[in-house]
C-alpha atoms as a PDB file:
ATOM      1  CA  UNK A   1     -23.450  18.869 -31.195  1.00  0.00           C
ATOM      2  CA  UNK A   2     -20.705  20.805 -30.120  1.00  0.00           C
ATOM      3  CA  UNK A   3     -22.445  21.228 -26.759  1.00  0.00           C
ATOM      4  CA  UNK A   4     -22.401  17.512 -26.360  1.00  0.00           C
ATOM      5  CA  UNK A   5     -19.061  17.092 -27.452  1.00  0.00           C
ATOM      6  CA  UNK A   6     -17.746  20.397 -24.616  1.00  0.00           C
ATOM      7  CA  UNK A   7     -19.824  18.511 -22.061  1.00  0.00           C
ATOM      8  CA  UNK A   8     -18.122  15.152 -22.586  1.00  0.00           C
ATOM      9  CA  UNK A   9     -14.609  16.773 -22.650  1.00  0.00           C
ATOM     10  CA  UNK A  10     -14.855  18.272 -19.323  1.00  0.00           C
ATOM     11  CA  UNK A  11     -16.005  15.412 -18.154  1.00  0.00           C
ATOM     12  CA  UNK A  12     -13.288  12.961 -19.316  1.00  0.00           C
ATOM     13  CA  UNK A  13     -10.618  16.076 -18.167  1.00  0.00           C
ATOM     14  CA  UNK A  14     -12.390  16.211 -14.563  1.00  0.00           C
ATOM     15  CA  UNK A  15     -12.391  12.331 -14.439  1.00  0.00           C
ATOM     16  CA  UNK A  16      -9.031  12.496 -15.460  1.00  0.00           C
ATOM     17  CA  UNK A  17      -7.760  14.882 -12.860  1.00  0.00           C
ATOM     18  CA  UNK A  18      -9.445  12.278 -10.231  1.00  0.00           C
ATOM     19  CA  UNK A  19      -7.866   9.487 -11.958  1.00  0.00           C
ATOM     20  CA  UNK A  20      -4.002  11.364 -11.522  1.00  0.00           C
ATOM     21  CA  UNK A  21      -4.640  12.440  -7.875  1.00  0.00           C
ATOM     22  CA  UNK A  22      -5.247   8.619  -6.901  1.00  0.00           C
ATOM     23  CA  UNK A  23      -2.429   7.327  -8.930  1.00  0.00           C
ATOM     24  CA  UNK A  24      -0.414   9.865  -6.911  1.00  0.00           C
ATOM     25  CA  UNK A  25      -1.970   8.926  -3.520  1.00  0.00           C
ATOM     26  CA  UNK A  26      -1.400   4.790  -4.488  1.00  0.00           C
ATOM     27  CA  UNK A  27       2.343   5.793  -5.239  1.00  0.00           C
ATOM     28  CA  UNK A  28       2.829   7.659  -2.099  1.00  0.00           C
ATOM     29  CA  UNK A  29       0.910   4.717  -0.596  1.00  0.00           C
ATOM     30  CA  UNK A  30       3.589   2.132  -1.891  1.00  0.00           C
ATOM     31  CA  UNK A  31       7.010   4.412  -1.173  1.00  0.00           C
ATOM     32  CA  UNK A  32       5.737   4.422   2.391  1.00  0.00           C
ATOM     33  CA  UNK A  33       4.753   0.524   2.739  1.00  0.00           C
ATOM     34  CA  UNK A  34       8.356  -0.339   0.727  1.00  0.00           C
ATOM     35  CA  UNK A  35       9.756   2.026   3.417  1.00  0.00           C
ATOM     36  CA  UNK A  36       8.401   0.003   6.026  1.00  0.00           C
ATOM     37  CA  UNK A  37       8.328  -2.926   4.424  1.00  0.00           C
ATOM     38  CA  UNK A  38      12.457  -3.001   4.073  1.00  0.00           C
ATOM     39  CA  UNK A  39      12.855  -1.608   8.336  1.00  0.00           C
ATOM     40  CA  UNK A  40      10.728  -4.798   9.058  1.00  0.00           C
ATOM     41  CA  UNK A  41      13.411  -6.488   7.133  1.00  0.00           C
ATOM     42  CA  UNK A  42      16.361  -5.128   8.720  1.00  0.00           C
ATOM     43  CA  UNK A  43      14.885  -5.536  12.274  1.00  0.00           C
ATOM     44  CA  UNK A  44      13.933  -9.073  11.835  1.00  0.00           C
ATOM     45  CA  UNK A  45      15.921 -11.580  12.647  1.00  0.00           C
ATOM     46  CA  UNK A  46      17.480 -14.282  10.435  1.00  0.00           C
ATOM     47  CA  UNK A  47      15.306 -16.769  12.134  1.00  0.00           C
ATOM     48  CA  UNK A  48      12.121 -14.712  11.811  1.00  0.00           C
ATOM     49  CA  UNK A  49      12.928 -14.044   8.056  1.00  0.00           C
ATOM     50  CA  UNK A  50      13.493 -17.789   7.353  1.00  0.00           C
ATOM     51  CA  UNK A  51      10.634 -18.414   9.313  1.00  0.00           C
ATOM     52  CA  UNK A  52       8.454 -16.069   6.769  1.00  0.00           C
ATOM     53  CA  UNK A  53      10.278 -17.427   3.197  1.00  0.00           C
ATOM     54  CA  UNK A  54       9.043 -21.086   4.761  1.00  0.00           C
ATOM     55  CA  UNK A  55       5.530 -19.645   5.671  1.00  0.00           C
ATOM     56  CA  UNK A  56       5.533 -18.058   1.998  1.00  0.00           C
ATOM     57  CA  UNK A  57       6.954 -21.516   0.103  1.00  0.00           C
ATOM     58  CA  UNK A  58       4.162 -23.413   1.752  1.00  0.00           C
ATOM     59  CA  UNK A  59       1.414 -20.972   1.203  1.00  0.00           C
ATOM     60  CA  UNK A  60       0.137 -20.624   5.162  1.00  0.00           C
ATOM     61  CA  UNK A  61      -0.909 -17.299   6.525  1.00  0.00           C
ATOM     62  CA  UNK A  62       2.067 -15.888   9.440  1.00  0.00           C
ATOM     63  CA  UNK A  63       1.443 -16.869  12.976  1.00  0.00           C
ATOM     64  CA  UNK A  64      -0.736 -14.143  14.334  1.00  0.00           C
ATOM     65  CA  UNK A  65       1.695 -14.713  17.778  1.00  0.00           C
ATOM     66  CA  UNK A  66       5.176 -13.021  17.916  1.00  0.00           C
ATOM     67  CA  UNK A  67       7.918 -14.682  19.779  1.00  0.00           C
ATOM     68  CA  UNK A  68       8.801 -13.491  22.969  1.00  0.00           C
ATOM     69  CA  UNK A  69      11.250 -11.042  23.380  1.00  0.00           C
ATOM     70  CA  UNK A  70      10.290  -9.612  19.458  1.00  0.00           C
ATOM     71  CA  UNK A  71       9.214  -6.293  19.694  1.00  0.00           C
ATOM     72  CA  UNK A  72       7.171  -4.648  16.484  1.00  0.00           C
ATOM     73  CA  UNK A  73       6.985  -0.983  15.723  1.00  0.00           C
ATOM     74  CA  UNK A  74       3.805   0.591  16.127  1.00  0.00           C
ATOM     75  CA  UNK A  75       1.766   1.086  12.846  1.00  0.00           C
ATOM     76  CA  UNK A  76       2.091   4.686  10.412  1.00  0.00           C
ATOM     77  CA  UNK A  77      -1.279   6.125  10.487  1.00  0.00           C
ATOM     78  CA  UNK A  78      -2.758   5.661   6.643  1.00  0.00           C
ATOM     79  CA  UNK A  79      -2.254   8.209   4.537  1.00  0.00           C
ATOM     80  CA  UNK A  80      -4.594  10.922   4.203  1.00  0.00           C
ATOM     81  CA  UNK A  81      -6.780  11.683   1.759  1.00  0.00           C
ATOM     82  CA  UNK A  82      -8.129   7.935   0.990  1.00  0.00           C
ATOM     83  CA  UNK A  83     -10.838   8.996  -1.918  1.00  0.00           C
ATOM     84  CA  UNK A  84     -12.760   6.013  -3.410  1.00  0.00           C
ATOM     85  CA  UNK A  85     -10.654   2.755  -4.969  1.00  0.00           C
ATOM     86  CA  UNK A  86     -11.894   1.554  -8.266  1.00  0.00           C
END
């Protein structure tokens, strides 16, 4: 019984290691999406950000078609290390 018992404890400890490394991954994750989430915010303008609360209210998905003269920053590669999502 106590073989049983070792087995499942290592077990549950190696599943919780996993379970720590994604948490930590998901939180690095989300500091870097806030990051960019608030420099989209301060390089919109107050007519693109009115633009998006209205889109939001009404429940529509964003025009896939930027305005001219708008200019995006390119994409952060995704983080490495993307193990499986439960």
């Amino acid at each position: 019984m106590d073989l049983v018992k070792s087995h499942l404890m290592y077990a549950v400890r190696e599943e919780v290691e996993v379970l720590k490394e994604q948490i930590k991954e998901l939180i690095e994750k989300n500091s870097q999406l806030e990051q960019e989430n608030n420099l989209l915010k301060t390089l919109a303008s107050p007519e693109q950000l009115a633009q998006f609360q209205a889109q939001l209210q009404t429940g529509s998905p964003p025009a896939t078609s930027q305005p001219q003269g708008s200019t995006q920053p390119p994409a952060q590669p995704a983080s490495q290390g993307s193990g499986p999502t439960a």
